[in-house]
N, C-alpha and C. Protein backbone atom coordinates (compact mmCIF):
# COMPACT_ATOMS: atom_id res chain seq x y z
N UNK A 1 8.32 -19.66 6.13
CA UNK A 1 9.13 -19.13 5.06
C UNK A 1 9.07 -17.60 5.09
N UNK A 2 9.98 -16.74 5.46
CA UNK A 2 10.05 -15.26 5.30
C UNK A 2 10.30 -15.15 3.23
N UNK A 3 8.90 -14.31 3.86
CA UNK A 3 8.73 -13.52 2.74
C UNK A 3 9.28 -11.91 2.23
N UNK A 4 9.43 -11.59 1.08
CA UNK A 4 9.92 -10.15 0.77
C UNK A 4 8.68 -9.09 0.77
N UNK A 5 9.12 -8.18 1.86
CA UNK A 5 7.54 -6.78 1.36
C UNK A 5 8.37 -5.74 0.98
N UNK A 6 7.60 -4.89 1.21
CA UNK A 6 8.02 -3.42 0.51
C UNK A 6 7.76 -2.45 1.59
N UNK A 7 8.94 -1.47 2.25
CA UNK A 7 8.30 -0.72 2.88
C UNK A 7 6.89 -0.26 3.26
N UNK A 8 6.30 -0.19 2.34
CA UNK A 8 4.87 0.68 1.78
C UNK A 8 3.55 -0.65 1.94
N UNK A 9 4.21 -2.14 1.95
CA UNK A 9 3.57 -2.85 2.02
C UNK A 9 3.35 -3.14 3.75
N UNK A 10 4.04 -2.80 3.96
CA UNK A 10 4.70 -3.25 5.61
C UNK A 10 3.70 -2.60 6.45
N UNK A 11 4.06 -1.06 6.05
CA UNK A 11 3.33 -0.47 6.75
C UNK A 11 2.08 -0.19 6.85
N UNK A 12 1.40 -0.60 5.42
CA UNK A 12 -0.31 -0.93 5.52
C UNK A 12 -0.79 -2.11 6.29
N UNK A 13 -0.11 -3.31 6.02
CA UNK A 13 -0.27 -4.07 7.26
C UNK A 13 -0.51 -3.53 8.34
N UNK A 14 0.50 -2.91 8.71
CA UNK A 14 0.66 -2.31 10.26
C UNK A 14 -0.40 -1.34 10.29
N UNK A 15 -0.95 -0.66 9.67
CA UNK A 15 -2.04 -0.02 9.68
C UNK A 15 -3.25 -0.40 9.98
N UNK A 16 -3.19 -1.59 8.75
CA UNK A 16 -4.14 -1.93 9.05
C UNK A 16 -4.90 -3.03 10.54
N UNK A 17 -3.53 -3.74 11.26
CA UNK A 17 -3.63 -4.11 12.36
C UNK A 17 -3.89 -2.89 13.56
N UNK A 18 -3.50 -1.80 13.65
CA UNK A 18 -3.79 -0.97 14.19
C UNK A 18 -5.05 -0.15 14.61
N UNK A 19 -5.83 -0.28 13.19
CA UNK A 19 -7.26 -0.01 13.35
C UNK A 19 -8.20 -0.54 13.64
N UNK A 20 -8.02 -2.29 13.14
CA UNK A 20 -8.58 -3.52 14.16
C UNK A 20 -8.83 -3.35 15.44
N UNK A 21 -7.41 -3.20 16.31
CA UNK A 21 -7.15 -3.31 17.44
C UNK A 21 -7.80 -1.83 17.84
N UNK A 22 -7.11 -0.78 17.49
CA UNK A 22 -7.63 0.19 18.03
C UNK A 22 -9.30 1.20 17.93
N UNK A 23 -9.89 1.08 16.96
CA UNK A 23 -10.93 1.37 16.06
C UNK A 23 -11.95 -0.25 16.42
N UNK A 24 -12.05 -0.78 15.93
CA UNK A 24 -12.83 -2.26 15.48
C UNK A 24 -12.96 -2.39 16.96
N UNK A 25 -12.14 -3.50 17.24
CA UNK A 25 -12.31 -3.91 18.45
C UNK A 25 -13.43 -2.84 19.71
N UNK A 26 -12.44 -1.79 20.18
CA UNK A 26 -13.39 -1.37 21.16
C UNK A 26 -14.72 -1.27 20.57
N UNK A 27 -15.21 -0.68 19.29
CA UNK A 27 -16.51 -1.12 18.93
C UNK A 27 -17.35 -1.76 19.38
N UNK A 28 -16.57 -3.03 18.78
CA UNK A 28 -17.43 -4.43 19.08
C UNK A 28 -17.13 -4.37 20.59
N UNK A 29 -16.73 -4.40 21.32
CA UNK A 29 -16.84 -4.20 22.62
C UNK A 29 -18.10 -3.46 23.32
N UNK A 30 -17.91 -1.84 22.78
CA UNK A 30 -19.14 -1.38 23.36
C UNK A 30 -20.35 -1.76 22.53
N UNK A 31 -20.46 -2.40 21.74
CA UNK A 31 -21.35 -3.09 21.48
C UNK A 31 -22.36 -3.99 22.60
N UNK A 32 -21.17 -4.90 22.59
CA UNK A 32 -21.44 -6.59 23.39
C UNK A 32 -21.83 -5.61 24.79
N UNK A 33 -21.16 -4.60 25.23
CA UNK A 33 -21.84 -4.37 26.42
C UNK A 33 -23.38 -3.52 26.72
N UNK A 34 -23.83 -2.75 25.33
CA UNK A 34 -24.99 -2.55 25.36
C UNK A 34 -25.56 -3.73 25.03
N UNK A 35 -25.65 -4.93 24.32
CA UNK A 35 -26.30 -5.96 24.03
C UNK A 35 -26.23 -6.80 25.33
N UNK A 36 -25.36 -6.48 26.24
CA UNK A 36 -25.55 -7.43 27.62
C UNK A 36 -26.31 -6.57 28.73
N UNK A 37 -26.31 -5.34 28.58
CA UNK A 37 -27.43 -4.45 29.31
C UNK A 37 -28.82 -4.87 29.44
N UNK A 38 -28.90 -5.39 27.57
CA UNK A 38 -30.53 -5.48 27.42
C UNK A 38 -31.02 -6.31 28.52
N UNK A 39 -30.41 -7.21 29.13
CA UNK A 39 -30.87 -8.51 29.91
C UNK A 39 -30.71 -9.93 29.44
N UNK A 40 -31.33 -10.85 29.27
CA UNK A 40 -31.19 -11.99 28.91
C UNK A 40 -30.33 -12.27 27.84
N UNK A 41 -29.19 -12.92 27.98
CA UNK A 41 -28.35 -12.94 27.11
C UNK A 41 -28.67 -14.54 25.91
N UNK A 42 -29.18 -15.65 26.77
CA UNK A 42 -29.90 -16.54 25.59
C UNK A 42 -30.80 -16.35 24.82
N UNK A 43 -31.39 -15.48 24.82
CA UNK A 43 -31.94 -14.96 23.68
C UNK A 43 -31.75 -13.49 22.83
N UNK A 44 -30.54 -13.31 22.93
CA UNK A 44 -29.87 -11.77 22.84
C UNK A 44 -29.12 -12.03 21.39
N UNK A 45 -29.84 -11.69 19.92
CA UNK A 45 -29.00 -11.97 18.74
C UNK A 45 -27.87 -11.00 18.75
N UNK A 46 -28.73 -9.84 19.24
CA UNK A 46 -27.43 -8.94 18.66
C UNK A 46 -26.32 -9.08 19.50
N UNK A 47 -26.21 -10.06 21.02
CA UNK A 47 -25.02 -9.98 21.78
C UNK A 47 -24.55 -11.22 20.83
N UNK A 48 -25.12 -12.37 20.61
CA UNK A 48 -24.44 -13.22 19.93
C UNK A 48 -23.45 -12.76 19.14
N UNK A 49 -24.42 -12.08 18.17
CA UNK A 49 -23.33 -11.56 16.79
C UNK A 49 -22.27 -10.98 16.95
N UNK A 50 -22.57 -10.09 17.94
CA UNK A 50 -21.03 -9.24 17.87
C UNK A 50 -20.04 -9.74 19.01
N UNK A 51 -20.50 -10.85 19.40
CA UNK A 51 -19.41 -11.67 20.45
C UNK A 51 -19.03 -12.64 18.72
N UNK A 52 -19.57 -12.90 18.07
CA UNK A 52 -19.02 -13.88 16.66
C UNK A 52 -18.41 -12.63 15.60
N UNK A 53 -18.65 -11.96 15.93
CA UNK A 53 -17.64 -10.27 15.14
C UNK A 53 -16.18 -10.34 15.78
N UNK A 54 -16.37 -10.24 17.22
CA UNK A 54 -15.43 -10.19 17.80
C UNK A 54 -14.32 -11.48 17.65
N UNK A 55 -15.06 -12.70 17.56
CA UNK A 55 -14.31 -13.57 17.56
C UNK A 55 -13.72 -13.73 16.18
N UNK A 56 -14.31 -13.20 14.95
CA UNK A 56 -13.72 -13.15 13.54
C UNK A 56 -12.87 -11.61 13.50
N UNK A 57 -13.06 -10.49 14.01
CA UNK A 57 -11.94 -9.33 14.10
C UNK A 57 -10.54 -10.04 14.94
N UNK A 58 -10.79 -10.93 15.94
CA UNK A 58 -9.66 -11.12 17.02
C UNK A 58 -8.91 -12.48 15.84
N UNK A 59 -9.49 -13.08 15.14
CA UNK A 59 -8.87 -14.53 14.14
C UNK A 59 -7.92 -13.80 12.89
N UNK A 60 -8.25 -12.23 12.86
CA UNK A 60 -7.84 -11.82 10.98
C UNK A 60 -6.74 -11.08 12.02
N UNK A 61 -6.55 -10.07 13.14
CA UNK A 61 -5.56 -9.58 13.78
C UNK A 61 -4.25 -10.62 14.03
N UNK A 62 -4.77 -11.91 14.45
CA UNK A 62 -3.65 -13.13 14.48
C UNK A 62 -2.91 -13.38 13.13
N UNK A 63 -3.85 -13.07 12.02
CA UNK A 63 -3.87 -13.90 10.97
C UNK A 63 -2.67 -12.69 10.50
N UNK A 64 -3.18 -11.55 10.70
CA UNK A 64 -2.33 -10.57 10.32
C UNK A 64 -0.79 -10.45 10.67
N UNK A 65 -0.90 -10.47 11.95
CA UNK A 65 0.05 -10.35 12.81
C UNK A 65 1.29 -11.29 12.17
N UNK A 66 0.49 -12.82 12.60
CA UNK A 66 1.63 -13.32 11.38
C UNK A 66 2.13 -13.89 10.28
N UNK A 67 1.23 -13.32 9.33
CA UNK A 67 1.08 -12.44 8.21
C UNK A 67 3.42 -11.41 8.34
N UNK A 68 2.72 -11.04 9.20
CA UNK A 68 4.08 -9.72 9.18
C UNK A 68 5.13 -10.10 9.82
N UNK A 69 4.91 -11.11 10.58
CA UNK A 69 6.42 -11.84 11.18
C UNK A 69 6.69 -12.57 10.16
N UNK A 70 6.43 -13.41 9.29
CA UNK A 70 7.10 -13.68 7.87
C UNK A 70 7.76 -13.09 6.94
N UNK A 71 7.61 -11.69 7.28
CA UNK A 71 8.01 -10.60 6.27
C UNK A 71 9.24 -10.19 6.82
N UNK A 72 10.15 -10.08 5.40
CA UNK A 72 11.17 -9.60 5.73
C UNK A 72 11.21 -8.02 4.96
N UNK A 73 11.31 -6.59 4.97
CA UNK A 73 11.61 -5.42 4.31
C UNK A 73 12.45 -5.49 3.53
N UNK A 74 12.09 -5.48 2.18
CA UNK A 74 13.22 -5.75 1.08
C UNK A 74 13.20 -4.45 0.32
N UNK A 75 14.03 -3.39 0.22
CA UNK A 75 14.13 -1.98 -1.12
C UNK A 75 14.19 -3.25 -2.17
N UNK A 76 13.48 -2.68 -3.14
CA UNK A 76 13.31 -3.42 -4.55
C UNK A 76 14.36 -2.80 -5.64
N UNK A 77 14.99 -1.88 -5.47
CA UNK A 77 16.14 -1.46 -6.34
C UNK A 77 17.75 -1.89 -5.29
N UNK A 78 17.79 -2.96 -4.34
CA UNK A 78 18.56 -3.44 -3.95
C UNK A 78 18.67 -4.65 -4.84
N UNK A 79 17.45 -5.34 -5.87
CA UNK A 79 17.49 -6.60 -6.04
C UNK A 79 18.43 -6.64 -7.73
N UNK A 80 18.55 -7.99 -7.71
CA UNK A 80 19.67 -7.55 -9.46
C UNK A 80 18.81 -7.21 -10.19
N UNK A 81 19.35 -7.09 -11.44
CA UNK A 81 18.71 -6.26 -12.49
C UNK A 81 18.31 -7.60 -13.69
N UNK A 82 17.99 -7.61 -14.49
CA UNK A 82 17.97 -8.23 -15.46
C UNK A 82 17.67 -9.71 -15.52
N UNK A 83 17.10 -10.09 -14.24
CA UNK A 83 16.46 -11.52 -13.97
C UNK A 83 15.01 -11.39 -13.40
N UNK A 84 14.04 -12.04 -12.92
CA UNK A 84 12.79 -12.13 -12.28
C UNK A 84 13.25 -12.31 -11.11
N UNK A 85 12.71 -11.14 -10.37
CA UNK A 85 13.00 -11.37 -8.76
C UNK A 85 11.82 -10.49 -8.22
N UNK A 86 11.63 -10.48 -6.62
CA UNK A 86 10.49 -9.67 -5.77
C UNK A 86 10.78 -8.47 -6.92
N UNK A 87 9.71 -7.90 -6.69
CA UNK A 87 9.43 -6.54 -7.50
C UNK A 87 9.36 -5.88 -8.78
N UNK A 88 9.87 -7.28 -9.49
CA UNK A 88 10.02 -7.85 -11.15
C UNK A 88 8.32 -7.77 -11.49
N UNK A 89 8.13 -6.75 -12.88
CA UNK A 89 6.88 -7.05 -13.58
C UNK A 89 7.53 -8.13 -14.56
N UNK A 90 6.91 -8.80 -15.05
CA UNK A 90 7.12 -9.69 -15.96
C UNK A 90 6.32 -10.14 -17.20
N UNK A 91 6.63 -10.12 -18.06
CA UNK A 91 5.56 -10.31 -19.04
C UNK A 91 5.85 -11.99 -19.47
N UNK A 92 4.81 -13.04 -19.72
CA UNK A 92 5.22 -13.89 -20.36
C UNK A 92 4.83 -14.02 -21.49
N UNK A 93 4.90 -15.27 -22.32
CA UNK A 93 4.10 -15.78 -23.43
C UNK A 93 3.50 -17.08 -23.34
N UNK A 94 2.10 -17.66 -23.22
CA UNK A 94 1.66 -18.73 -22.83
C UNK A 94 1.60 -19.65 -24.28
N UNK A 95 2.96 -20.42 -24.30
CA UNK A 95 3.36 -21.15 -25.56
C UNK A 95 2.37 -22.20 -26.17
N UNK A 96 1.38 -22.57 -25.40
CA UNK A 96 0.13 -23.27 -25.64
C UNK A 96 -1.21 -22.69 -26.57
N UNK A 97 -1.02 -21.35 -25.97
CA UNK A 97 -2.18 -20.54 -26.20
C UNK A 97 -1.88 -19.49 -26.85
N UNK A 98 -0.49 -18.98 -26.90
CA UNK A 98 -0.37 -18.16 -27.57
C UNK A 98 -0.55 -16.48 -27.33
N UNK A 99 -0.70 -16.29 -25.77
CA UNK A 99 -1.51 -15.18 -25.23
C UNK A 99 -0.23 -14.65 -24.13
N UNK A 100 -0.51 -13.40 -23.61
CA UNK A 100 0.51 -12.81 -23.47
C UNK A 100 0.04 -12.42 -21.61
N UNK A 101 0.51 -12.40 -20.96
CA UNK A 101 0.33 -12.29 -19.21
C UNK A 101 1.63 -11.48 -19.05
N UNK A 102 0.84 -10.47 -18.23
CA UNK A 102 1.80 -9.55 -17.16
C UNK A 102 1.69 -9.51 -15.74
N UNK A 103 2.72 -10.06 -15.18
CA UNK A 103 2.66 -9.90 -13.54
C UNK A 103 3.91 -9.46 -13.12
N UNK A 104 3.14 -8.28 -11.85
CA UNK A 104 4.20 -7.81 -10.88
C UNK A 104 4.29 -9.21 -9.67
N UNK A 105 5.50 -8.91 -8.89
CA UNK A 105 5.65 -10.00 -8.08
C UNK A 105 6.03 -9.43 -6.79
N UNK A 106 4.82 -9.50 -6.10
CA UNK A 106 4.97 -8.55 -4.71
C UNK A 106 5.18 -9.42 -3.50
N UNK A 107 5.10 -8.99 -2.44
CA UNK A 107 5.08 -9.11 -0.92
C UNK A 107 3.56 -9.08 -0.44
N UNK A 108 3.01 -10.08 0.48
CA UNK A 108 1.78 -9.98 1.47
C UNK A 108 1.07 -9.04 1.45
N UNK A 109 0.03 -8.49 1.33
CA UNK A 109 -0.76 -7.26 1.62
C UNK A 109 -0.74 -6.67 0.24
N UNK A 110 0.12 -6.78 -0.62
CA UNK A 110 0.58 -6.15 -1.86
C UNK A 110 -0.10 -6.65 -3.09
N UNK A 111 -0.59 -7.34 -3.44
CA UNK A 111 -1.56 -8.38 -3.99
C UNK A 111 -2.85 -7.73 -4.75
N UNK A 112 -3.08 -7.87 -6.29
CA UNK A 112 -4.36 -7.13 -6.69
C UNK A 112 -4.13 -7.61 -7.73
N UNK A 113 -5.15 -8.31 -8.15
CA UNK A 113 -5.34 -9.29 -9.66
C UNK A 113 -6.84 -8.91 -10.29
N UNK A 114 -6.78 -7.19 -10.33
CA UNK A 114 -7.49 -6.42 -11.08
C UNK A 114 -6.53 -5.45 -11.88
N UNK A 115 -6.61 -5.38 -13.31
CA UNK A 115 -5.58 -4.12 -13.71
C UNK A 115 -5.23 -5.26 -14.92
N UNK A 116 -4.34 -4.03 -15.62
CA UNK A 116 -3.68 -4.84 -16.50
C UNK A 116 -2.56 -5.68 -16.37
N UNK A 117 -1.90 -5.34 -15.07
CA UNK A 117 -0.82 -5.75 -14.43
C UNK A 117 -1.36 -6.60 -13.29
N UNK A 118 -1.48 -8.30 -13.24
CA UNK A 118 -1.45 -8.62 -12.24
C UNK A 118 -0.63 -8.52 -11.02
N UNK A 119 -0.58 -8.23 -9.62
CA UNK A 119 0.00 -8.34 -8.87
C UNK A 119 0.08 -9.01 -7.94
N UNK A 120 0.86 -10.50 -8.17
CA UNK A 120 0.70 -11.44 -7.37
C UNK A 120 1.82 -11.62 -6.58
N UNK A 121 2.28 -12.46 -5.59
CA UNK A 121 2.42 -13.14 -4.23
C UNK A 121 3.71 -13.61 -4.79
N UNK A 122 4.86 -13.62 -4.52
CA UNK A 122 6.12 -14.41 -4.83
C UNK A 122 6.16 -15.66 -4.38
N UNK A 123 5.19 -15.74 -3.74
CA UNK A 123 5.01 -16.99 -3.20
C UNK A 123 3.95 -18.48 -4.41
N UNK A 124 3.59 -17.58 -5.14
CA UNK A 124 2.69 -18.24 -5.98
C UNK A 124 3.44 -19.06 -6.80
N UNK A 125 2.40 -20.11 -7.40
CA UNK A 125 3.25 -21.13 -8.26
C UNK A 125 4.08 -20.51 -9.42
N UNK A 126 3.63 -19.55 -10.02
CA UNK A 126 3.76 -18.66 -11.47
C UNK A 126 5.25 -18.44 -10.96
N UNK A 127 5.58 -17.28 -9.54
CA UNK A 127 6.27 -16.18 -8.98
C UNK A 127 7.85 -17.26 -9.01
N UNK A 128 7.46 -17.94 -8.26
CA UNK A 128 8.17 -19.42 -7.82
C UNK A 128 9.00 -19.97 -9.00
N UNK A 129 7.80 -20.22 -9.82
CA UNK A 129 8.66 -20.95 -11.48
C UNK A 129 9.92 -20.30 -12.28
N UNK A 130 9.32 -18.72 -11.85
CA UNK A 130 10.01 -17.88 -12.60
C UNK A 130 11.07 -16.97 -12.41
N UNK A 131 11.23 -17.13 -10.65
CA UNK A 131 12.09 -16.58 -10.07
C UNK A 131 13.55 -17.02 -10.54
N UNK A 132 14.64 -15.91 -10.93
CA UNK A 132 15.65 -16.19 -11.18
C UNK A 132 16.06 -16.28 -12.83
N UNK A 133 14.93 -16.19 -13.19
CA UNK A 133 14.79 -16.29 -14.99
C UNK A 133 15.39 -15.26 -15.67
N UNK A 134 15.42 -15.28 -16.80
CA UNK A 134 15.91 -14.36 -17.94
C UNK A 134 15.24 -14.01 -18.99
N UNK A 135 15.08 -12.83 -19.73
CA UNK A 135 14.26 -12.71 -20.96
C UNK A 135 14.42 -14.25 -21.79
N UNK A 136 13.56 -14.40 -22.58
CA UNK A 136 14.12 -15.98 -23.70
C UNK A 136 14.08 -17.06 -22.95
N UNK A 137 14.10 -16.90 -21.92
CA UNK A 137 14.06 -18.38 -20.80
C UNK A 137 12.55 -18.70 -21.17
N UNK A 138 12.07 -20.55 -21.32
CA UNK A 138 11.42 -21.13 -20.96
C UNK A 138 11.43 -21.81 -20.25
N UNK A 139 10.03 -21.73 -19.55
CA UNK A 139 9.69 -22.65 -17.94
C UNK A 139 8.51 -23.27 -17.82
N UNK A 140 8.47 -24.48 -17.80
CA UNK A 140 6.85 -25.37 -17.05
C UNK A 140 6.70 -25.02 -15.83
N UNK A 141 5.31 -24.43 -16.00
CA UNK A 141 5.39 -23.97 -14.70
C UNK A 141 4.00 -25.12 -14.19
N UNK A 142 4.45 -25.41 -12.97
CA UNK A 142 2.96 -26.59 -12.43
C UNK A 142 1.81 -25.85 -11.83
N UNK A 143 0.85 -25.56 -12.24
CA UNK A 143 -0.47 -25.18 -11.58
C UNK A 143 -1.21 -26.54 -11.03
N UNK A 144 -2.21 -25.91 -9.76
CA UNK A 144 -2.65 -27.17 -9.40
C UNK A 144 -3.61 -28.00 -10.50
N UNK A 145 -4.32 -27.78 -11.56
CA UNK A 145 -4.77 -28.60 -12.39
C UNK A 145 -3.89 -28.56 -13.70
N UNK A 146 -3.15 -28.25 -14.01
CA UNK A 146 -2.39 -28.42 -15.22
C UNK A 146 -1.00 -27.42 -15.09
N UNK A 147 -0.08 -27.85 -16.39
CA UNK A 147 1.15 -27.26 -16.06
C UNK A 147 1.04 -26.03 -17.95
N UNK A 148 1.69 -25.01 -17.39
CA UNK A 148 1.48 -24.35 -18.23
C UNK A 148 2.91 -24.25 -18.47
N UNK A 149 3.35 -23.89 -19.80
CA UNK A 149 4.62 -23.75 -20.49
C UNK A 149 4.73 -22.71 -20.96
N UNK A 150 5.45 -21.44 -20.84
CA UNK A 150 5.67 -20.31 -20.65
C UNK A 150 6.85 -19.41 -21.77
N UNK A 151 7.02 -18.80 -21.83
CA UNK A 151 8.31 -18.25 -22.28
C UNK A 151 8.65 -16.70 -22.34
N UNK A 152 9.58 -16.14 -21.04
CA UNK A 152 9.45 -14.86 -20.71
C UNK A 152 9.96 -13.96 -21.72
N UNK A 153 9.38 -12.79 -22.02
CA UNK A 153 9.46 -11.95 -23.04
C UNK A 153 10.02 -10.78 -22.76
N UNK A 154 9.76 -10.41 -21.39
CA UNK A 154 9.91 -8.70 -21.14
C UNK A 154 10.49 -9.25 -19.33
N UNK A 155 11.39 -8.15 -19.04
CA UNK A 155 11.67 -7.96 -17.57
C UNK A 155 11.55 -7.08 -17.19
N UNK A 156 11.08 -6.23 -16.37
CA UNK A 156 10.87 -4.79 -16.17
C UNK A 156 11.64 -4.21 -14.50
N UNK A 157 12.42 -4.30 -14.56
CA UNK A 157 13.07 -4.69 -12.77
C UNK A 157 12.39 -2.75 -12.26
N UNK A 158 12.53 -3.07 -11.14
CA UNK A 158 12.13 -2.05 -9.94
C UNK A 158 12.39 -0.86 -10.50
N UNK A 159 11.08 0.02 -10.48
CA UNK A 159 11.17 1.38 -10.61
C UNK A 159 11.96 2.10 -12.23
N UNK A 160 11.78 0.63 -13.03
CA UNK A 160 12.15 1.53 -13.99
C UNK A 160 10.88 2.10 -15.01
């Protein structure tokens, strides 16, 4: 499923694959080759480890990689105005509880559910439910242990 990023999201990815590969990696490389100097390599922890470094830096570069072939570059003031879409903060009202949630709705890499503003994944169950909505709209939304019932209050579209 191609996903929506953000310029700015895109390119930290790409950054951050870059320093893996270029930075990290040879590291752990000259690592493993002073740890294979020492001599005996069956009993060599530190060659172990950083041959199991290497093999967890070389699994998150894949992971990354496509991570970013899913992504499609979306400008967020290309998207409409006045509905929940990528780049939409959103405020709801949790009609059960009575309590009030704010989430931005980002792209891969873009993601931080510290702040007052969550910033979650369009991909998420919440992002998903609510995509396409309107202020006054109510939505059940399904979480994996229970379904929460919602009712959006505020739309805040891109950059305003």
């Amino acid at each position: 499923m191609v996903q929506p990023i953000t310029r700015e999201g895109y390119d930290k990815l790409k950054k951050e694959i870059q320093h893996l590969e270029n930075v990290v990696m040879p590291e752990i490389a000259e690592k493993i080759a002073e740890a294979r100097a020492e001599g005996d390599l069956k009993e060599n922890a530190e060659y172990h480890g950083q041959r199991e470094e290497q093999g967890r830096i070389a699994a998150k570069i894949a992971q990354l990689k496509t991570r970013l072939a899913d992504c499609r570059v979306v400008d967020k003031s290309d998207m409409p105005k006045g509905e929940v879409t990528f780049g939409s903060t959103v405020t709801i009202i949790d009609i059960d509880l009575d309590e009030e949630e704010t989430y931005e709705f980002v792209g891969p890499g873009e993601e931080n559910y510290d702040g007052p503003v969550m910033k979650i994944l369009t991909t998420s169950p919440i992002a998903t439910a609510l995509m396409g909505k309107k202020v006054g709209d109510q939505v059940s939304i399904e979480l994996p242990r229970t379904t929460m019932d919602v009712k959006i209050v505020k739309i805040v579209d891109h950059g305003e």
